[in-house]
N, C-alpha and C. Protein backbone atom coordinates (compact mmCIF):
# COMPACT_ATOMS: atom_id res chain seq x y z
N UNK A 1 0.84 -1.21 0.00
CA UNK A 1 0.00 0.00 0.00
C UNK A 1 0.87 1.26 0.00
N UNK A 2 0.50 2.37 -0.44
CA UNK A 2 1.19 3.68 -0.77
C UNK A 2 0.31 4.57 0.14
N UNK A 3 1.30 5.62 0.45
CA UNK A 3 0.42 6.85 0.93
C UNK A 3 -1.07 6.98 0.20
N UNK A 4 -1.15 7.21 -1.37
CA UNK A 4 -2.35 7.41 -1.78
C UNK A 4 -3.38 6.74 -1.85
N UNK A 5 -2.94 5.44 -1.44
CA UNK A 5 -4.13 4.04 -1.21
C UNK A 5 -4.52 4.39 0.01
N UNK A 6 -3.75 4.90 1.17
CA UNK A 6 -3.98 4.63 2.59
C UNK A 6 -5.76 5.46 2.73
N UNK A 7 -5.41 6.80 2.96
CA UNK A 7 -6.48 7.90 2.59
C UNK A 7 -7.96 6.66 1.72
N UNK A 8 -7.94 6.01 0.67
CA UNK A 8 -8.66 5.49 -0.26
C UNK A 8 -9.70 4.67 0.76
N UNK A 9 -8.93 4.15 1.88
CA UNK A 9 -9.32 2.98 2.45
C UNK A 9 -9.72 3.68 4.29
N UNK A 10 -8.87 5.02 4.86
CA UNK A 10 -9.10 5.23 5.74
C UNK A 10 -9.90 6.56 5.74
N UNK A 11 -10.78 6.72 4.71
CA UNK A 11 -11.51 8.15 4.85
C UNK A 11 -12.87 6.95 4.73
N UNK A 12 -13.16 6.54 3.52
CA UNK A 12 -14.34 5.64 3.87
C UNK A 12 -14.58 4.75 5.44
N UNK A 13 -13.40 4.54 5.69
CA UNK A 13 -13.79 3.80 7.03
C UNK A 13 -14.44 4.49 8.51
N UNK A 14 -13.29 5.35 8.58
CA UNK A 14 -14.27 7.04 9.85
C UNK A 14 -15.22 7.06 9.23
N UNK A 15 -15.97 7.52 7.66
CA UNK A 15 -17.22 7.89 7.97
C UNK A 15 -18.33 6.49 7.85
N UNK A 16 -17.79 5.47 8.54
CA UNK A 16 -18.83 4.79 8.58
C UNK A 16 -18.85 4.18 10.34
N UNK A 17 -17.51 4.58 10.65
CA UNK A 17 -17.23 4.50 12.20
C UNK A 17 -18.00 5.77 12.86
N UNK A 18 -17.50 6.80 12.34
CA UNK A 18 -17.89 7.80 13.19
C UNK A 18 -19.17 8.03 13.57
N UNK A 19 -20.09 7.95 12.57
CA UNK A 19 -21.82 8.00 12.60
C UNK A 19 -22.28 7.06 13.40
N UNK A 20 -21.63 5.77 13.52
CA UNK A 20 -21.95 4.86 14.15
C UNK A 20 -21.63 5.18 15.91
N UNK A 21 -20.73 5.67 15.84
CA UNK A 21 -20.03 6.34 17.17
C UNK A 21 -21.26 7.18 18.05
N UNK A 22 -21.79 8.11 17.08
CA UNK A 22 -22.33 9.13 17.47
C UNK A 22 -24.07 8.85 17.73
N UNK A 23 -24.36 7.76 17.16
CA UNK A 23 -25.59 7.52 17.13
C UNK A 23 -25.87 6.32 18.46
N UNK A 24 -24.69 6.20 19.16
CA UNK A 24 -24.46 5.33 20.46
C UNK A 24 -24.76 5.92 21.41
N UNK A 25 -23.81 6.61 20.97
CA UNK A 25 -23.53 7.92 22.39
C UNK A 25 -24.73 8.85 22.77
């Protein structure tokens, strides 16, 4: 994996963590 893959794979992932986060709490 390269810097520009990383971003590809870790921006989709927060926004499916984060909402999930927030809708707990």
């Amino acid at each position: 994996m390269t810097d520009l893959n990383l971003p590809s794979i870790f921006v989709p992932l927060v926004g499916l963590v984060f909402p999930a986060i927030a809708m707990t709490s």
